[in-house]
Protein backbone atom coordinates (compact mmCIF):
# COMPACT_ATOMS: atom_id res chain seq x y z
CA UNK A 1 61.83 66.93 -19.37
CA UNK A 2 62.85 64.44 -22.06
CA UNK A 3 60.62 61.76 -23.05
CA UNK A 4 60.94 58.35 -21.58
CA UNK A 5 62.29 55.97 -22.96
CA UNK A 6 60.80 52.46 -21.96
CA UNK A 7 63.79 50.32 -23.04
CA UNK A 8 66.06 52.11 -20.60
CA UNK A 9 64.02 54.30 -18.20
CA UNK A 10 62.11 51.43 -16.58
CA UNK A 11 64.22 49.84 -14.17
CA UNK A 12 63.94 47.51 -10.91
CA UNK A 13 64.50 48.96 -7.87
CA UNK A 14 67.28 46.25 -6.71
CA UNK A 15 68.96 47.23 -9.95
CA UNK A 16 68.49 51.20 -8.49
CA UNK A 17 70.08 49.82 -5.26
CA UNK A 18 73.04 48.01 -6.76
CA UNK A 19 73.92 50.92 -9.27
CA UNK A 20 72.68 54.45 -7.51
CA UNK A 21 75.73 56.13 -8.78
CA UNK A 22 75.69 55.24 -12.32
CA UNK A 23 71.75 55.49 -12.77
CA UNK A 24 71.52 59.22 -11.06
CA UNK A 25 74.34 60.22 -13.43
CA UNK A 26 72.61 58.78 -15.89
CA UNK A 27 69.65 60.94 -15.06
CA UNK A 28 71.54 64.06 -14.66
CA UNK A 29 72.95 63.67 -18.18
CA UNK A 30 69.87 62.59 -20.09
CA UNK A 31 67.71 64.48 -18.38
CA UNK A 32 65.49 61.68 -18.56
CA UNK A 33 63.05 60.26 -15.54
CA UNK A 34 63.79 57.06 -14.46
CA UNK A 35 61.45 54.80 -13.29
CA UNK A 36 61.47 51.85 -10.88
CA UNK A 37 59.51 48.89 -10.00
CA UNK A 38 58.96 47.08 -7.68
CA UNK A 39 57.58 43.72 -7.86
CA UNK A 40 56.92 44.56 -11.66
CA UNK A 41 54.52 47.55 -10.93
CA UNK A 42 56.03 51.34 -11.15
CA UNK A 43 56.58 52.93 -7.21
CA UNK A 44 58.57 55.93 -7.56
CA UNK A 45 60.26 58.16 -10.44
CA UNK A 46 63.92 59.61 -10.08
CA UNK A 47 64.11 63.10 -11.86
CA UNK A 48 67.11 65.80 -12.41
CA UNK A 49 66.50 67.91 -9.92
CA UNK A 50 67.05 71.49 -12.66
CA UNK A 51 64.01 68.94 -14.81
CA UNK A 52 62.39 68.84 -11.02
CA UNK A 53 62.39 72.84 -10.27
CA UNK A 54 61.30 73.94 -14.01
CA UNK A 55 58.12 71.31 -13.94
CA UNK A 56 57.44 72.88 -10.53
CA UNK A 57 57.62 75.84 -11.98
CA UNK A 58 55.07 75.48 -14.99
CA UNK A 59 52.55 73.30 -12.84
CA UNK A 60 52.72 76.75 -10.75
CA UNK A 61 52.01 78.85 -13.76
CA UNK A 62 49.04 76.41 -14.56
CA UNK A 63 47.51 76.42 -10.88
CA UNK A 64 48.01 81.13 -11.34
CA UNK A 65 46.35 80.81 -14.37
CA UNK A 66 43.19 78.48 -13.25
CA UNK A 67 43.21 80.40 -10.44
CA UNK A 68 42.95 83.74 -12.67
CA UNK A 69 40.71 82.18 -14.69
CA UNK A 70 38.26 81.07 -12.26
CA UNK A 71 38.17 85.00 -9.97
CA UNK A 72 37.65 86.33 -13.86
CA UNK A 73 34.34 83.59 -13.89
CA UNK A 74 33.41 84.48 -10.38
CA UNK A 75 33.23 88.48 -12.03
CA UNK A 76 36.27 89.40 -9.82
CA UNK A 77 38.37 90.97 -12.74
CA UNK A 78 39.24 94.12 -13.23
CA UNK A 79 39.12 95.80 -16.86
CA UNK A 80 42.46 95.79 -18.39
CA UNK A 81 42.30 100.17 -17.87
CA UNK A 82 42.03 99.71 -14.43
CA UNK A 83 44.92 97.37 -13.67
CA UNK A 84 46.55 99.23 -15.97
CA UNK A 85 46.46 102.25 -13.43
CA UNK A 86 47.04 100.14 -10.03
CA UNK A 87 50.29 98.85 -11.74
CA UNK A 88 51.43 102.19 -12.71
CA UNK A 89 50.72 103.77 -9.23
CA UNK A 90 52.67 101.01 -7.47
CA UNK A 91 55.50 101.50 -10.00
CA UNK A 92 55.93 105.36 -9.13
């Protein structure tokens, strides 16, 4: 996702409301979040949904690798031999 950019990302919500085609195309081609306000404090962002997916995506990867990270604390790794192994008998 593309930074923000606070002198044209920021936006009112009744501005939203009186211009929802031009601000989502907007969005879709700058691939920039928009946010809106409402009654001068931030309430909701509007995203491209392909910028959506691939931040789903990483935060995903993040949450597998904590995840991973904490079994490996918790001594429930395997050494790298061993899963080495398991892989290659699932594979044949």
């Amino acid at each position: 996702m593309r930074p923000l950019k606070l002198d044209e990302d920021i936006r009112p919500l009744s501005e939203f409301r009186a211009q929802i085609a031009s601000f989502v195309k907007r969005v879709n081609e700058t691939k920039r979040p928009l946010v809106l306000t409402q009654h001068g404090r931030g309430t909701v962002v509007v995203v491209d949904i392909a910028e959506y997916a691939a931040m789903r995506e990483r935060l995903e990867t993040i949450d597998d690798i904590a995840t991973a990270r904490a079994q490996l604390a918790a001594g429930e790794g395997i050494a790298h031999g061993q899963a080495k192994v398991k892989v290659l008998d699932r594979l044949a």
